[in-house]
Each structure stands twice: as structure tokens, then as C-alpha cells.
N, C-alpha and C. Protein backbone atom coordinates (compact mmCIF):
# COMPACT_ATOMS: atom_id res chain seq x y z
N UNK A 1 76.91 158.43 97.25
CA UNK A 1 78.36 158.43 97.18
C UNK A 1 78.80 158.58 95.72
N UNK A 2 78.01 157.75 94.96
CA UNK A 2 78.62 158.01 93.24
C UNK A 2 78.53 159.13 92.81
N UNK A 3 76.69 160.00 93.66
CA UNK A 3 77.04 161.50 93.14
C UNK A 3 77.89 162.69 93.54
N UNK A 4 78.62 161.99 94.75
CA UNK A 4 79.61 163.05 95.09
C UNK A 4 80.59 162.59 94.26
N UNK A 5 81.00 161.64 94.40
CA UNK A 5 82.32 161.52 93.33
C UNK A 5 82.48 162.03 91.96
N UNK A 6 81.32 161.84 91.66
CA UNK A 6 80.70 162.30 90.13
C UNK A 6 81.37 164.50 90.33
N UNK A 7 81.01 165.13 91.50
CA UNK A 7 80.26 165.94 91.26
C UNK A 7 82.19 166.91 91.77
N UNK A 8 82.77 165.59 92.59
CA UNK A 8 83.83 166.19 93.59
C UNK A 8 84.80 165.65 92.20
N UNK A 9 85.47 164.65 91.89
CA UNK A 9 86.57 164.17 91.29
C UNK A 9 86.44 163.85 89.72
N UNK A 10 85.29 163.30 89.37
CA UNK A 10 85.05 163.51 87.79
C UNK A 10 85.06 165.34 87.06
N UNK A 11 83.93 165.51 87.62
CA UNK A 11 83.44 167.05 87.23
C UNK A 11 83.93 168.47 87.25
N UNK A 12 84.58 167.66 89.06
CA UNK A 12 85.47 169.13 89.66
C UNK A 12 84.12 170.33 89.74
N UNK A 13 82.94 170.02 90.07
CA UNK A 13 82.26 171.27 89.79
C UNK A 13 82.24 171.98 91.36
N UNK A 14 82.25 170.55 92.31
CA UNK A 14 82.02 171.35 93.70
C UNK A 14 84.11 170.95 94.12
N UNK A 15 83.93 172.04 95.07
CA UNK A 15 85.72 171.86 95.46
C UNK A 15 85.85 171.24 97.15
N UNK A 16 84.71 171.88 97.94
CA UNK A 16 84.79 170.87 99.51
C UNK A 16 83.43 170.66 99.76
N UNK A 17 82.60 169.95 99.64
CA UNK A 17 81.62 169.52 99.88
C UNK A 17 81.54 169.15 101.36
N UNK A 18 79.92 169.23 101.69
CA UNK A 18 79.81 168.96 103.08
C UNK A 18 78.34 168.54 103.26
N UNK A 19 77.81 167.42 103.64
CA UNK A 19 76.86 166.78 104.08
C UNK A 19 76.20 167.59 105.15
N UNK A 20 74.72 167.92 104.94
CA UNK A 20 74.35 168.43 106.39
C UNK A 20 72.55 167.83 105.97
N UNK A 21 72.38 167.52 107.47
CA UNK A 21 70.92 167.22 106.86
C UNK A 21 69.66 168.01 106.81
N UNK A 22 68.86 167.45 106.21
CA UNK A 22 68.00 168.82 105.63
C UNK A 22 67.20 169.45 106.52
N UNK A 23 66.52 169.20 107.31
CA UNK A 23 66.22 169.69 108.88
C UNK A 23 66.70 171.12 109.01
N UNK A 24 68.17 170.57 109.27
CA UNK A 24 68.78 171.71 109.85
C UNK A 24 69.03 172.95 108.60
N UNK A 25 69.24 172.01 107.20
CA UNK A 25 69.01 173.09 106.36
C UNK A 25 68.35 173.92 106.07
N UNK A 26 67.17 173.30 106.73
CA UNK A 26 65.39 174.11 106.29
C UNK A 26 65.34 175.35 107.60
N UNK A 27 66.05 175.07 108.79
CA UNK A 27 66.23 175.57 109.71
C UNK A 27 67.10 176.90 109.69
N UNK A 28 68.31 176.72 109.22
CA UNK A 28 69.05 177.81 108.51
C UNK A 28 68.55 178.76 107.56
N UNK A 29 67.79 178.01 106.40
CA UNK A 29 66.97 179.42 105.33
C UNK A 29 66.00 179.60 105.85
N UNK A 30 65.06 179.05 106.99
CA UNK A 30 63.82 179.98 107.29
C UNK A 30 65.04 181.45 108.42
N UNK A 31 65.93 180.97 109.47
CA UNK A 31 65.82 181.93 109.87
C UNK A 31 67.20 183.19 109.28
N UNK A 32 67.40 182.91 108.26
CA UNK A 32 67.46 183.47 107.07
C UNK A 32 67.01 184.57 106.92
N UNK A 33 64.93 184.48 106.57
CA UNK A 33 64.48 185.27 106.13
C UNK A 33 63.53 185.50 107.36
N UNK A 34 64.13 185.18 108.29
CA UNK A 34 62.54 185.36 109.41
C UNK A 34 63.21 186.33 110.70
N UNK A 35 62.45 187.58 110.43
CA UNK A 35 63.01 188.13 111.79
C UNK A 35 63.14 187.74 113.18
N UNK A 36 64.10 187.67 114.22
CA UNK A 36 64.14 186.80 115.49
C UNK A 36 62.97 187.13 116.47
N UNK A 37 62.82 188.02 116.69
CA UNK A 37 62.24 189.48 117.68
C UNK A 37 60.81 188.99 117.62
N UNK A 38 60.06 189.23 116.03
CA UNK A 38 58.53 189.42 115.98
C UNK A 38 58.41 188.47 115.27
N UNK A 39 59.28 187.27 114.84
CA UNK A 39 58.83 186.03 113.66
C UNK A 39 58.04 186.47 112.49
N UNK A 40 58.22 187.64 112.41
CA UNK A 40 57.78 188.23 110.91
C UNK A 40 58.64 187.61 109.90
N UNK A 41 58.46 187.95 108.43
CA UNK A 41 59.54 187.73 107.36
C UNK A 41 60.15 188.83 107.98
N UNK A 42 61.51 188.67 106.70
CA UNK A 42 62.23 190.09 107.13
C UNK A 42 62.64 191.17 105.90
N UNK A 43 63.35 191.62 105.87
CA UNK A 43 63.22 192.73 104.35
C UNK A 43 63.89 191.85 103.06
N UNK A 44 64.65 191.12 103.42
CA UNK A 44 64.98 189.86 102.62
C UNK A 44 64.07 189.83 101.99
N UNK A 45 63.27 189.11 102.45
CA UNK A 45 61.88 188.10 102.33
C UNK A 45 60.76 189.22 101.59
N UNK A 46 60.76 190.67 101.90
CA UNK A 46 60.05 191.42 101.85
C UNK A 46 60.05 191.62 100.05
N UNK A 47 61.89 192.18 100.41
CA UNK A 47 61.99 192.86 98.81
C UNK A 47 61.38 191.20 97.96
N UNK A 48 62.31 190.02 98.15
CA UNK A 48 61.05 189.04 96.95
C UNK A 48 60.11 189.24 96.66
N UNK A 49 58.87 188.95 97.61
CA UNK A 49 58.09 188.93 98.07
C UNK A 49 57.15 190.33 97.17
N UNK A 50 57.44 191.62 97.37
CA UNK A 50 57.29 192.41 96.71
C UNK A 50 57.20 192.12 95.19
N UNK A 51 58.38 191.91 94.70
CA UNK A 51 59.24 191.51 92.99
C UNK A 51 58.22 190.82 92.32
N UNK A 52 57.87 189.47 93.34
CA UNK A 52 56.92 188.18 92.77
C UNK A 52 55.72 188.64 92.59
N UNK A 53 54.64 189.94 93.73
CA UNK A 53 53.60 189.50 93.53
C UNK A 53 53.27 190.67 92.70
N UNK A 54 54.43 191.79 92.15
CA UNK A 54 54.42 193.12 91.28
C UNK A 54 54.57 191.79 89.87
N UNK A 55 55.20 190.93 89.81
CA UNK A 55 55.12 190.32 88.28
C UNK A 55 54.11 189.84 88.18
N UNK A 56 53.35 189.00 89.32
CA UNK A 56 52.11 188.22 89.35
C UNK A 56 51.23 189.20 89.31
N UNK A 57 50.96 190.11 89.28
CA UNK A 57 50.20 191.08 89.20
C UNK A 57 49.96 191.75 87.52
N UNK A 58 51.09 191.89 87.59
CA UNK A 58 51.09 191.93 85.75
C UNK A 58 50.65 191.02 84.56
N UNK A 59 51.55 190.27 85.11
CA UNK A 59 50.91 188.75 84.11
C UNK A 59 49.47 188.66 84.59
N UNK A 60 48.84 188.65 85.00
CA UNK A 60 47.12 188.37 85.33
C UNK A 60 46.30 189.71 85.27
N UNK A 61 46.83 191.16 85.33
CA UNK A 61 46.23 192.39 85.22
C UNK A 61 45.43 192.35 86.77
N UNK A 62 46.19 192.22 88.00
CA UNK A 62 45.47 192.37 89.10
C UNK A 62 46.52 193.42 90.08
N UNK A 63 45.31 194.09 90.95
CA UNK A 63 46.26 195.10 92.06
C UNK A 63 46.79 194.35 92.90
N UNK A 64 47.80 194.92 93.42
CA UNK A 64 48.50 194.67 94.51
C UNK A 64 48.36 196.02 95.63
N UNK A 65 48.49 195.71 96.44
CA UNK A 65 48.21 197.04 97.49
C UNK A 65 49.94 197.01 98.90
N UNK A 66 50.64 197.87 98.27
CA UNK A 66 51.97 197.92 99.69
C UNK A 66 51.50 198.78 100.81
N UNK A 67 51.43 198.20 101.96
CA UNK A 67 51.57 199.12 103.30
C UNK A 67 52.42 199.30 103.78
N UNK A 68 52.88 200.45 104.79
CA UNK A 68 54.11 200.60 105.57
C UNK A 68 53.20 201.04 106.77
N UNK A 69 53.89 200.34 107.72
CA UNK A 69 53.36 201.16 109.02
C UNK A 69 54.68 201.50 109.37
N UNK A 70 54.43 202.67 110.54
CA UNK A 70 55.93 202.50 111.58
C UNK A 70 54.86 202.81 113.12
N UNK A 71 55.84 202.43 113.75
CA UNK A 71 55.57 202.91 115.17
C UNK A 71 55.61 204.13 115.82
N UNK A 72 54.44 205.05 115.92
CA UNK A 72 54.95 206.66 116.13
C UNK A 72 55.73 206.85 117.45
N UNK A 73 56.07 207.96 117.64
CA UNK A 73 57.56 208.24 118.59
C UNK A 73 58.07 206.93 119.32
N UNK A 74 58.46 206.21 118.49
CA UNK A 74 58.88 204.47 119.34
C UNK A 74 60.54 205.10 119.65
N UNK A 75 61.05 206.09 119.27
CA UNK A 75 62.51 206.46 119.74
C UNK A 75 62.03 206.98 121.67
N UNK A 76 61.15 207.82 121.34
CA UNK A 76 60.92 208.43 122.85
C UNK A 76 60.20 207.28 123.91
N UNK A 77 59.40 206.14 123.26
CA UNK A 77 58.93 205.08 124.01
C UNK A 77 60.37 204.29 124.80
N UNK A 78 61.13 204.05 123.50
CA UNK A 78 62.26 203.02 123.71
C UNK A 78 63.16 204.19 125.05
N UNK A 79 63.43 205.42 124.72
CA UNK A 79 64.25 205.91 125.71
C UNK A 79 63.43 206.03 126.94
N UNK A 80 62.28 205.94 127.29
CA UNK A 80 61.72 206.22 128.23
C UNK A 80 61.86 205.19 129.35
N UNK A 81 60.90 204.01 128.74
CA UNK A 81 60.77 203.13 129.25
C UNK A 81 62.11 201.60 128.64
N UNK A 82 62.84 201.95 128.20
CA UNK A 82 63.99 200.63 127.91
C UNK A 82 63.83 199.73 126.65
N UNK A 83 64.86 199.12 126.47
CA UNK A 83 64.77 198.62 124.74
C UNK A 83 64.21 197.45 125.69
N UNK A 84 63.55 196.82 126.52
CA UNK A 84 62.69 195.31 126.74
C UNK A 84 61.48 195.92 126.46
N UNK A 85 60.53 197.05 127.01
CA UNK A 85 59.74 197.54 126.52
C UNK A 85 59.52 197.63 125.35
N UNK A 86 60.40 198.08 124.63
CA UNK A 86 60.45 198.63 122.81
C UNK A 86 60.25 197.65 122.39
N UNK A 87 60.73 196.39 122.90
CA UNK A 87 60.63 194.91 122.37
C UNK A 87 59.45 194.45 121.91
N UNK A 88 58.92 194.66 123.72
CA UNK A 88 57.55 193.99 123.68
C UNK A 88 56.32 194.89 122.84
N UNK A 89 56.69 196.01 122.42
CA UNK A 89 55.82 196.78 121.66
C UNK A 89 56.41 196.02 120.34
N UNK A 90 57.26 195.73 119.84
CA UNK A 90 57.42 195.37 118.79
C UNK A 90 56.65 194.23 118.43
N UNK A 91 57.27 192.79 119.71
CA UNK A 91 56.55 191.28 119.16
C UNK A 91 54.89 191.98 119.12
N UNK A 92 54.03 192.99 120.00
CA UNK A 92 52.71 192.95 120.09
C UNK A 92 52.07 193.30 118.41
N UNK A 93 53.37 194.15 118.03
CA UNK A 93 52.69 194.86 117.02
C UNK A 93 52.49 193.70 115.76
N UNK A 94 53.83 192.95 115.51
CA UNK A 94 54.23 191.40 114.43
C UNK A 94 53.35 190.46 115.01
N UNK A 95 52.36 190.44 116.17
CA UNK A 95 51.49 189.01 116.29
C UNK A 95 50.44 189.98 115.40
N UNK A 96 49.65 191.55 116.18
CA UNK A 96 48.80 191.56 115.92
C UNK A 96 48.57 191.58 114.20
N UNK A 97 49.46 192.04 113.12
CA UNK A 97 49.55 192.16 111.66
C UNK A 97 50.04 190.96 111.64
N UNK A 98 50.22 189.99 112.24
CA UNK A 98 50.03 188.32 111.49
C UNK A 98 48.63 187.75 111.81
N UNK A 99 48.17 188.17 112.86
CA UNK A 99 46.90 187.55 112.95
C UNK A 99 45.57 188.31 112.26
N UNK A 100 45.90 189.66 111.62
CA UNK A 100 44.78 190.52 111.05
C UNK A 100 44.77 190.37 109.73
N UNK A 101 46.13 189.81 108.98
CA UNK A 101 45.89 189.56 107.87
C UNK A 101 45.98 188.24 107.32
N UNK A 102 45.65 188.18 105.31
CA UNK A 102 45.05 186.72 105.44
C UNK A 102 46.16 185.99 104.94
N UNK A 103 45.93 184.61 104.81
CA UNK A 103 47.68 183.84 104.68
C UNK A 103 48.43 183.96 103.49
N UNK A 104 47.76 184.89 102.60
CA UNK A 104 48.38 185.13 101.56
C UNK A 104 49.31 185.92 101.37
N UNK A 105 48.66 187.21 102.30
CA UNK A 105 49.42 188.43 102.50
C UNK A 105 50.86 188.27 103.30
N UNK A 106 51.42 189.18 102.73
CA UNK A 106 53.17 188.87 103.38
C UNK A 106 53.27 190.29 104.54
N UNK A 107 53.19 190.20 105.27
CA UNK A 107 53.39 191.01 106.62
C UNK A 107 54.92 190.65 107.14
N UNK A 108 56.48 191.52 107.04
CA UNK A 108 57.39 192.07 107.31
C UNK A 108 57.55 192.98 108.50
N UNK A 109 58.85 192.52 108.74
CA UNK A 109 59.65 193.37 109.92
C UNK A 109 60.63 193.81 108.77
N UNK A 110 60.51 195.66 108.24
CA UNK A 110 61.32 196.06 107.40
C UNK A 110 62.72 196.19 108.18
N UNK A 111 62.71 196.50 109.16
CA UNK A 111 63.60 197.45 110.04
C UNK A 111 63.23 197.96 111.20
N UNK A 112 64.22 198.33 112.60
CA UNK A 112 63.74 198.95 113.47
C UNK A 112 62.04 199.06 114.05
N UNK A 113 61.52 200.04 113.79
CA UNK A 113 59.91 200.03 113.79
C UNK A 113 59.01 200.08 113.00
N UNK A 114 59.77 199.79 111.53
CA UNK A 114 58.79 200.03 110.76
C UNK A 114 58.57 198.24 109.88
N UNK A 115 57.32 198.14 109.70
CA UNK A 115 56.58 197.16 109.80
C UNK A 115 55.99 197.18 107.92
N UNK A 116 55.93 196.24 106.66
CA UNK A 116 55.32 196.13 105.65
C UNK A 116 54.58 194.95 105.13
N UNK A 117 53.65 195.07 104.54
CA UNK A 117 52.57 194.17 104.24
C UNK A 117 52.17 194.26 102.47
N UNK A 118 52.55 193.42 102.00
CA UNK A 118 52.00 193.09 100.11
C UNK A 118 50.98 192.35 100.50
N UNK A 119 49.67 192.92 100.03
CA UNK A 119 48.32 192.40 99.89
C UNK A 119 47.92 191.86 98.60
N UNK A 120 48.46 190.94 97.96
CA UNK A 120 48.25 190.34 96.45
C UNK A 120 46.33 190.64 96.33
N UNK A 121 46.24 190.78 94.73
CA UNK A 121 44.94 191.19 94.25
C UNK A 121 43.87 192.33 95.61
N UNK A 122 44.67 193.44 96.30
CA UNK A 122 44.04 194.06 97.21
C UNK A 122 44.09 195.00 96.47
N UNK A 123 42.94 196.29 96.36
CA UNK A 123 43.34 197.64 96.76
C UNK A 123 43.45 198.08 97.63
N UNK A 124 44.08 199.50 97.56
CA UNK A 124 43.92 200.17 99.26
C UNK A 124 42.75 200.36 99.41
N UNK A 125 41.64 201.03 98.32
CA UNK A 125 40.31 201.07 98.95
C UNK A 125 39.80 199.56 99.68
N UNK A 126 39.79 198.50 98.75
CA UNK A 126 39.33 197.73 99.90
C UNK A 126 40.07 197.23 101.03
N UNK A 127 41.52 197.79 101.31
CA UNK A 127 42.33 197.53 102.30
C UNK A 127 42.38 198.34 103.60
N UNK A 128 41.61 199.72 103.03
CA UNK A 128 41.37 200.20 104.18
C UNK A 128 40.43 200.18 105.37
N UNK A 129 39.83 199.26 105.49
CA UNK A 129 38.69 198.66 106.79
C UNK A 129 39.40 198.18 107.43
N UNK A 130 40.36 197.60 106.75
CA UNK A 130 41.73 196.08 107.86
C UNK A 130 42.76 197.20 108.40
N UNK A 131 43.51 198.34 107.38
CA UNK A 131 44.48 198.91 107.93
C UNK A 131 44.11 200.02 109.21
N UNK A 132 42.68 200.16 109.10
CA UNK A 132 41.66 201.00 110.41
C UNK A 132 41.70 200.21 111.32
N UNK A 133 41.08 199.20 111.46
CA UNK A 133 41.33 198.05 111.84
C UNK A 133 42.24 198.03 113.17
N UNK A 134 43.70 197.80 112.17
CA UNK A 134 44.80 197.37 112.68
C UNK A 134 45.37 198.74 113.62
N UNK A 135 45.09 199.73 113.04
CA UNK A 135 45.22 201.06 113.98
C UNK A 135 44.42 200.93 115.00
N UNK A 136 43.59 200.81 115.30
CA UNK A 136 42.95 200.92 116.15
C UNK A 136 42.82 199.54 117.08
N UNK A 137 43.48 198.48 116.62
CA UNK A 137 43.70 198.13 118.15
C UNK A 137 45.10 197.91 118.31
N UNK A 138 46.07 198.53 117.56
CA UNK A 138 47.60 199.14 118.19
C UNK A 138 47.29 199.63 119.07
N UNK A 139 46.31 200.70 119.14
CA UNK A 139 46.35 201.93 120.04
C UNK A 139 45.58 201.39 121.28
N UNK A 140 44.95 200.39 121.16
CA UNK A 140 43.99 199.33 122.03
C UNK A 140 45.02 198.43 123.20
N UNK A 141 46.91 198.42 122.62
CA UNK A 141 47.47 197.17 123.20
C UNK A 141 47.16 197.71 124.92
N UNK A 142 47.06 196.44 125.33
CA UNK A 142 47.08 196.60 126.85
C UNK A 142 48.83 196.43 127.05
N UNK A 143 49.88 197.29 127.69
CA UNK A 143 50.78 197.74 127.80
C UNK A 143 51.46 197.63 128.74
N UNK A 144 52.47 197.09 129.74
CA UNK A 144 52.60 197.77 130.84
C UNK A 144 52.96 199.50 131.10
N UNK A 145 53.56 199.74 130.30
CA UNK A 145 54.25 201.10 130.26
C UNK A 145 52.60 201.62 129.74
N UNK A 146 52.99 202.51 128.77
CA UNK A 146 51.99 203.47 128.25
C UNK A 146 51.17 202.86 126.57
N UNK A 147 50.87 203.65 126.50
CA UNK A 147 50.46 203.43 124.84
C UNK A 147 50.44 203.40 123.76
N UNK A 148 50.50 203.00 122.49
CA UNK A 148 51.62 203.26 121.56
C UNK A 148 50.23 203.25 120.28
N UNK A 149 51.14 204.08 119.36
CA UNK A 149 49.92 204.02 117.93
C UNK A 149 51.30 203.86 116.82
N UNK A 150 50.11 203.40 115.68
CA UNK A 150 50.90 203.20 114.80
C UNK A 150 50.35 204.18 113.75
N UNK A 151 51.41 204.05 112.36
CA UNK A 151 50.80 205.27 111.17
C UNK A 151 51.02 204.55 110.26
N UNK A 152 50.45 204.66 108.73
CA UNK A 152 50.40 203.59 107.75
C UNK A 152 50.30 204.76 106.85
N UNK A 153 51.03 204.06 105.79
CA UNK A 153 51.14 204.93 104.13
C UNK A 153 50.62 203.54 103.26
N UNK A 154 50.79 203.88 102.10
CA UNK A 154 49.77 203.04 101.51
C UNK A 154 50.20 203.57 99.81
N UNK A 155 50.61 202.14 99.25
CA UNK A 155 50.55 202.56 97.36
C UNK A 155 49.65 201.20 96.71
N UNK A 156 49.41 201.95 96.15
CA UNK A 156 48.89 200.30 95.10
C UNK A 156 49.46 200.52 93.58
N UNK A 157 49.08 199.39 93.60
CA UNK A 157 49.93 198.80 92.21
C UNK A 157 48.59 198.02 91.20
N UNK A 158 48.67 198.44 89.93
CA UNK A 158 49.28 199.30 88.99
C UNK A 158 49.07 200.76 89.11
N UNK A 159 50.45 201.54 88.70
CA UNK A 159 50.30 202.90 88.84
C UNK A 159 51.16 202.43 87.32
N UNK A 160 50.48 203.51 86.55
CA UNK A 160 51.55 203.07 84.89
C UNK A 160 53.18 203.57 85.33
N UNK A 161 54.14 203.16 84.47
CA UNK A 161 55.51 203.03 84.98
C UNK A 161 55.78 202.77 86.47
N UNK A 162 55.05 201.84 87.40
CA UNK A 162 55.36 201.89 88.51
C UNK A 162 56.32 200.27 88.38
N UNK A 163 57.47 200.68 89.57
CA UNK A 163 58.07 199.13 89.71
C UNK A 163 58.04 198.87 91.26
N UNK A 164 58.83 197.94 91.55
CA UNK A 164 59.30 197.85 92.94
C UNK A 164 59.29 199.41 93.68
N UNK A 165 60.18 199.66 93.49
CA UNK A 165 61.10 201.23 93.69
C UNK A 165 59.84 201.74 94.23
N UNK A 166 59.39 202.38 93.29
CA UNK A 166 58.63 203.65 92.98
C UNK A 166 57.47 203.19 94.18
N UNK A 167 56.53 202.15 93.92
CA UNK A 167 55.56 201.40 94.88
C UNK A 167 55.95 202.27 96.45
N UNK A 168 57.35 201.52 96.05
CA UNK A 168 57.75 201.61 97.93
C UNK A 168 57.71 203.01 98.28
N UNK A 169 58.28 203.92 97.39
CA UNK A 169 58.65 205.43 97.50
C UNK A 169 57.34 206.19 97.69
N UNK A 170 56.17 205.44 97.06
CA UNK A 170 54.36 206.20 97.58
C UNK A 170 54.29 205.84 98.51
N UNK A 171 54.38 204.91 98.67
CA UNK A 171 53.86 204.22 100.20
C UNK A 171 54.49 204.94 101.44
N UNK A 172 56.26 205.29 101.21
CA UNK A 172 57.00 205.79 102.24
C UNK A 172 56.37 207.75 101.95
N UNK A 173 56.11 208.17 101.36
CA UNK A 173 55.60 209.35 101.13
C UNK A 173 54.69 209.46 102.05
N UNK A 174 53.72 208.27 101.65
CA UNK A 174 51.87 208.13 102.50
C UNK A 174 52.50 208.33 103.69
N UNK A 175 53.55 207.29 104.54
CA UNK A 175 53.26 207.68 105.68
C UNK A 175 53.50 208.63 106.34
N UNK A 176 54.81 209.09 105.26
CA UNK A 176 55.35 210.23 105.82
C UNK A 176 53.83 211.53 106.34
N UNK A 177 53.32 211.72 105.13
CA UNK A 177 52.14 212.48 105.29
C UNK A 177 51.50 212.26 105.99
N UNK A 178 51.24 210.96 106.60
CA UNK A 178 50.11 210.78 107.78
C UNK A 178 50.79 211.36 109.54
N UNK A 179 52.13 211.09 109.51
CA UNK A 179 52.85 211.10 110.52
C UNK A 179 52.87 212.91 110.64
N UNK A 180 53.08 213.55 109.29
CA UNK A 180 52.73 214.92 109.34
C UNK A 180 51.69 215.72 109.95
N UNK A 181 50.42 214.77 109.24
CA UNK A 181 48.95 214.84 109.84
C UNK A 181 48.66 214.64 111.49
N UNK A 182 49.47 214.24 111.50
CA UNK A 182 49.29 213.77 113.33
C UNK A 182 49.48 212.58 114.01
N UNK A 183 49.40 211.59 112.69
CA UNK A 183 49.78 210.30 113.08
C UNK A 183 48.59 209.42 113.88
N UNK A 184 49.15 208.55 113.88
CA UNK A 184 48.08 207.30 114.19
C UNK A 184 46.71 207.33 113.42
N UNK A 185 47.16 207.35 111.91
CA UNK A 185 46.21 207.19 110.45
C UNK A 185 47.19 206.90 109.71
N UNK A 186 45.86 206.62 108.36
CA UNK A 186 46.37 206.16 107.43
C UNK A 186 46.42 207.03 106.31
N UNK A 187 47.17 207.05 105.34
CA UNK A 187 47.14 207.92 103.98
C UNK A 187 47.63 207.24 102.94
N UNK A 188 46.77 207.34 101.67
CA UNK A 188 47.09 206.87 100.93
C UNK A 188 47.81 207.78 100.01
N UNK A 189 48.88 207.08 99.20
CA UNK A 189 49.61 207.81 97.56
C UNK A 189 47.95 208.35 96.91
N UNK A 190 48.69 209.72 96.04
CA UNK A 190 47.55 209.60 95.32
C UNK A 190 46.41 210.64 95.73
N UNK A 191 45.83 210.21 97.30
CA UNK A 191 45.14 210.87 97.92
C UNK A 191 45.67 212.14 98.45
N UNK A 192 44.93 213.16 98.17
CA UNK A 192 45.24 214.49 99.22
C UNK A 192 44.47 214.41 100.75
């Protein structure tokens, strides 16, 4: 009580204050940053997430590795078979990239179908056994409808002058190129 008074009528710093308890506060900023759908983070959470482990990466001289997946033709899945379908391809896809990667790694719901992962101290070379991996048992989900694959682009970090931005812009390139290629692979920046 003295520090509200302190903070409301001495200070004037706060103008309507409101008591709530912390529970529910902790409850409010997780789902904040936590997508509803697949309990992934969400691009919130992502862009930080990104920021922190591109500085932590610097300060210590270690890679970082960004993935993007998306879901290939998930527009023609969703019109086919209904946005509950599209759904359930979605939560399958946010368990299976929470349970394939390790608790360090930040695995995101960017948007719509497309799906991102910061692998602190990873490269893509050694990231690519997990992102094969993870393709291959997308394409594995047991379904009711039909079958779905996914496509992955891929940047790592350090690239000299690389920041946030730029990271994301290889990575969205990679997949673009893989989705070119035929999709349901991976491509890395960098790589022809």
C-alpha cells in the first residue's frame, strides 16, 4: 500500500493503477507470444528470439543456423478438404518441429503455413540430418484426408554484413528455390 501511494500520489508516476495477480499475468504474456492453433512461439517471439541469439552469436563468435519451412500447396489442401483439416495439418506439423528439435532451439508459427526455427551455435551443414529428418516424416503424417510435405530454406549466420533482415531474406530465397525445385526439400543460401 505505501508503494502505491508512493508511486500514485507522491510521484504521480503511475495515473490508474490496477492490481492483478501474477498467475494471470504470466498467463496473459505467455499467450502473448504463443500461437493458439500449434502452441508454437509466435513471430513476436520469433523476431526476439532471432535479435538475441544473432547478438549471442557475435559476442562468443558462434553460428546460428535460421530455417523456414512452409507447407507446400496448403492453399489447395485447405480448399479441398476445409480449414479443420488445414488445422489439423498445422497442430501435426508445430508438435512434430517441437518434438524434433532440442530445447534450446526456438521453433515458431511465423504465419499462416509457414513455420521458423533459430538453431543457436548450429550450422546448416550440421542441421541438415534433422531438417531431412523433419521432411520426411511430414510427408510420413498419417492424415485423414491426403498427404502433405513440407519445403525448408535455410541461412546461417555469420555471413559478413549479415543482420536480422538479411538472415531472414536467404533463408526466404532457400525456400523459395526449393519450392521451385519441386518442393518437399531443403536448400540452402549460398548453395546452388
Amino acid at each position: 500500500v505505501a508503494m502505491l501511494d508512493y508511486f500514485v500520489g507522491l510521484n504521480r508516476i503511475l495515473k490508474s493503477p490496477k492490481m492483478i495477480e501474477i498467475s494471470l499475468f504470466d498467463r496473459v504474456l505467455q499467450s502473448s507470444l504463443q500461437d493458439d492453433l500449434t502452441g508454437l512461439f509466435n513471430r513476436r517471439y520469433f523476431d526476439r528470439s532471432l535479435e538475441r541469439e544473432l547478438k549471442r552469436a557475435r559476442r562468443y563468435d558462434k553460428a546460428v543456423c535460421l530455417l523456414i519451412f512452409d507447407v507446400d500447396d496448403f492453399k489447395r489442401y485447405n480448399d479441398r478438404f476445409g480449414h479443420a483439416a488445414g488445422d489439423v495439418v498445422l497442430q501435426s506439423v508445430g508438435r512434430l518441429l517441437r518434438e524434433s528439435l532440442r530445447s534450446e532451439d526456438v521453433p515458431c508459427r511465423f504465419g499462416g503455413e509457414e513455420f521458423v526455427a533459430v538453431l543457436p551455435e548450429t550450422t546448416s551443414e550440421q542441421a541438415r540430418p534433422l531438417i531431412e529428418r523433419v521432411i520426411a516424416e511430414v510427408a510420413g503424417l498419417k492424415l485423414d484426408h491426403d498427404r502433405v510435405t513440407i519445403s525448408c530454406g535455410v541461412a546461417d549466420f555469420p555471413v559478413p554484413g549479415s543482420d536480422a533482415r538479411e538472415i531472414f531474406l536467404q533463408a526466404d530465397r532457400a525456400l523459395y528455390r526449393a519450392k521451385a525445385l519441386g518442393k518437399n526439400r531443403v536448400c540452402v543460401a549460398g548453395e546452388d
